[in-house]
C-alpha atoms as a PDB file:
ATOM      1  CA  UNK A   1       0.000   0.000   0.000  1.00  0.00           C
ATOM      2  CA  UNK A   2       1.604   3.240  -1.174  1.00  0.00           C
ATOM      3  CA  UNK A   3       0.410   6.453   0.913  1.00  0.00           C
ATOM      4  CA  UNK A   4       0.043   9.440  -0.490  1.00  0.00           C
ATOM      5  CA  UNK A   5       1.157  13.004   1.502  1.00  0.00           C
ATOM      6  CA  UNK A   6       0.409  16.559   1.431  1.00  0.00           C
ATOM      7  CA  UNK A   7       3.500  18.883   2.048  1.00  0.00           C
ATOM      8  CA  UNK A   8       3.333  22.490   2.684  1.00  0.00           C
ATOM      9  CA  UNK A   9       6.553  24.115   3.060  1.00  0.00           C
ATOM     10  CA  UNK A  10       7.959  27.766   1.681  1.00  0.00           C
ATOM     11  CA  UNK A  11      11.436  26.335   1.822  1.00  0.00           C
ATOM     12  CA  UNK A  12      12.234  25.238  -2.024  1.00  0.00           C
ATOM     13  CA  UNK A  13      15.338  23.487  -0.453  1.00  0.00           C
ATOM     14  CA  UNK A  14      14.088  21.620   2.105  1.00  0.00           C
ATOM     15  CA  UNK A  15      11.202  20.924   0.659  1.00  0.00           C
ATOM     16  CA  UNK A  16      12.921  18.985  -1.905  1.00  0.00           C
ATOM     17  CA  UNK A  17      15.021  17.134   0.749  1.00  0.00           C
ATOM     18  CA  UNK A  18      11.800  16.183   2.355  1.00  0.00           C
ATOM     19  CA  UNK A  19      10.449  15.161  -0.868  1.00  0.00           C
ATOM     20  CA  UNK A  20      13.319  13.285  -1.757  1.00  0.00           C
ATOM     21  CA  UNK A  21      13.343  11.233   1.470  1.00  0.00           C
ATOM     22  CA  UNK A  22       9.463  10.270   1.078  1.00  0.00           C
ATOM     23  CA  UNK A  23       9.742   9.179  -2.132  1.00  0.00           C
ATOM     24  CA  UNK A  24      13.002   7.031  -0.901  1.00  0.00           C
ATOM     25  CA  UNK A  25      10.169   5.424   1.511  1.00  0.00           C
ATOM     26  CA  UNK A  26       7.607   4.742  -1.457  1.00  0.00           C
ATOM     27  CA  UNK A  27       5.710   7.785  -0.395  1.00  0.00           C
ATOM     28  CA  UNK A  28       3.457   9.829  -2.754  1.00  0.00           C
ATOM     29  CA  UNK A  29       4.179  13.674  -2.248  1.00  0.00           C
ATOM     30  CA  UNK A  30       1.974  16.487  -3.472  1.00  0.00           C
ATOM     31  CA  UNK A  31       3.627  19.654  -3.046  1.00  0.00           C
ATOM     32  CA  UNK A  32       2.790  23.857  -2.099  1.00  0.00           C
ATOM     33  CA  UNK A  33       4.786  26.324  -1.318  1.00  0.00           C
ATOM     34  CA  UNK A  34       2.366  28.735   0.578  1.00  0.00           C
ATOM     35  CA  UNK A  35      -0.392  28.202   2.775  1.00  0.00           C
ATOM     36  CA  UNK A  36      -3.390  29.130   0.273  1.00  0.00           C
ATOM     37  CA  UNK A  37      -2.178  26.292  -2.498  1.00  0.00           C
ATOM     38  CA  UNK A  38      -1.894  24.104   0.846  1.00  0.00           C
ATOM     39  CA  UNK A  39      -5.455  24.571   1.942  1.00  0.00           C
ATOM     40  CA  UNK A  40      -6.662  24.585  -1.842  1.00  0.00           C
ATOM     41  CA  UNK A  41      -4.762  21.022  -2.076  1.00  0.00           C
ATOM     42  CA  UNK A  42      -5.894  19.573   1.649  1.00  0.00           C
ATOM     43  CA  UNK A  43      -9.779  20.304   0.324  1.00  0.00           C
ATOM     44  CA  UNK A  44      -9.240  18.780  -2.964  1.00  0.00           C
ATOM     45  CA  UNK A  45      -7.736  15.691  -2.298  1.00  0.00           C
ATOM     46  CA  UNK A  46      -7.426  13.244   0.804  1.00  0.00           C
ATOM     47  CA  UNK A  47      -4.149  12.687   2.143  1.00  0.00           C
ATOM     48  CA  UNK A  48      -2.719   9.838   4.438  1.00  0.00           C
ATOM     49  CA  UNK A  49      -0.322  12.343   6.072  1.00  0.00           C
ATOM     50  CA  UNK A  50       0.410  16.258   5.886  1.00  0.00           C
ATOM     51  CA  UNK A  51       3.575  17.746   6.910  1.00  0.00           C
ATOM     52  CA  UNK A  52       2.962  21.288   7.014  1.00  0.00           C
ATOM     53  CA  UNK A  53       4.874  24.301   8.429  1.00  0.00           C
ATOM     54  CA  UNK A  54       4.064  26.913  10.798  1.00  0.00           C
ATOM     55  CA  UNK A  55       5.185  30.232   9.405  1.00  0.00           C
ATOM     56  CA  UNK A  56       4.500  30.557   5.413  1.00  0.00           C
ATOM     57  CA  UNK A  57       3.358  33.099   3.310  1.00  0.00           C
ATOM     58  CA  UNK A  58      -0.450  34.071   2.327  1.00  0.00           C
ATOM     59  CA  UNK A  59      -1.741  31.468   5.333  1.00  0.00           C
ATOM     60  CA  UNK A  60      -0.312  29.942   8.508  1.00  0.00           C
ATOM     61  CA  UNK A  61       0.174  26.310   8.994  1.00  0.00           C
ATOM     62  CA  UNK A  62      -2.308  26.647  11.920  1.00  0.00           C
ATOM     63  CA  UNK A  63      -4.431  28.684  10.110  1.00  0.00           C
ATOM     64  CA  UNK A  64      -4.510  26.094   7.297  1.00  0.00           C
ATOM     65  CA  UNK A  65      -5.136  23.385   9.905  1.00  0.00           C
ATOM     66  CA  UNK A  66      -8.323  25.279  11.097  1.00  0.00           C
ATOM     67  CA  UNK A  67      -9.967  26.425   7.578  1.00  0.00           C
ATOM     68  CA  UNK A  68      -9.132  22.434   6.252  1.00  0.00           C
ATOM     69  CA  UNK A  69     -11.167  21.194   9.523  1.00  0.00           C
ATOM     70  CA  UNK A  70      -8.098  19.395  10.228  1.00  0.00           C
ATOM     71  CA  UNK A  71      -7.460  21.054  13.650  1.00  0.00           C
ATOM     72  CA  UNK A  72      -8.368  18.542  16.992  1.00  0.00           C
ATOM     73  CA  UNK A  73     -10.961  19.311  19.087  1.00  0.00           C
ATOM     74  CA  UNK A  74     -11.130  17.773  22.531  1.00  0.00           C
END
C-alpha cells in the first residue's frame, strides 16, 4: 500500500530534501509552497499524512489546519 502526503513548506530546499526522502520510503508527495495552495490542495484531495509548516506566506500552517477542519478538538 503506497500512501500518499500533502507537504506544505515555503522552503524550495528543504522541501525537496523532504520530498526526496518520502519518495526514498515509497511515499506519494503532493507539493505547495504557501499556505493558500496548501489549503486549496488539503480540500481537494485526501491525504494519508500532511507535513505542514508553521510560518508561510499568504496562510499559517495553523491557520490552514483550522480552515481544512483538520485542527483537533477535545
Amino acid at each position: 500500500m503506497s500512501l500518499l502526503a500533502l507537504l506544505v513548506e515555503d522552503d524550495r530546499d528543504l522541501s525537496a530534501s523532504v520530498a526526496d526522502y518520502l519518495a526514498l520510503n515509497q511515499i506519494s508527495v503532493d507539493h505547495a509552497y504557501n499556505g493558500q495552495a496548501g489549503l486549496n490542495l488539503a480540500l481537494e484531495n485526501r491525504y494519508d499524512v500532511l507535513l505542514i509548516d508553521l510560518m508561510m506566506p499568504r496562510m499559517d500552517g495553523l491557520t490552514l489546519c483550522k480552515k481544512a477542519g483538520l485542527c483537533w478538538k477535545p
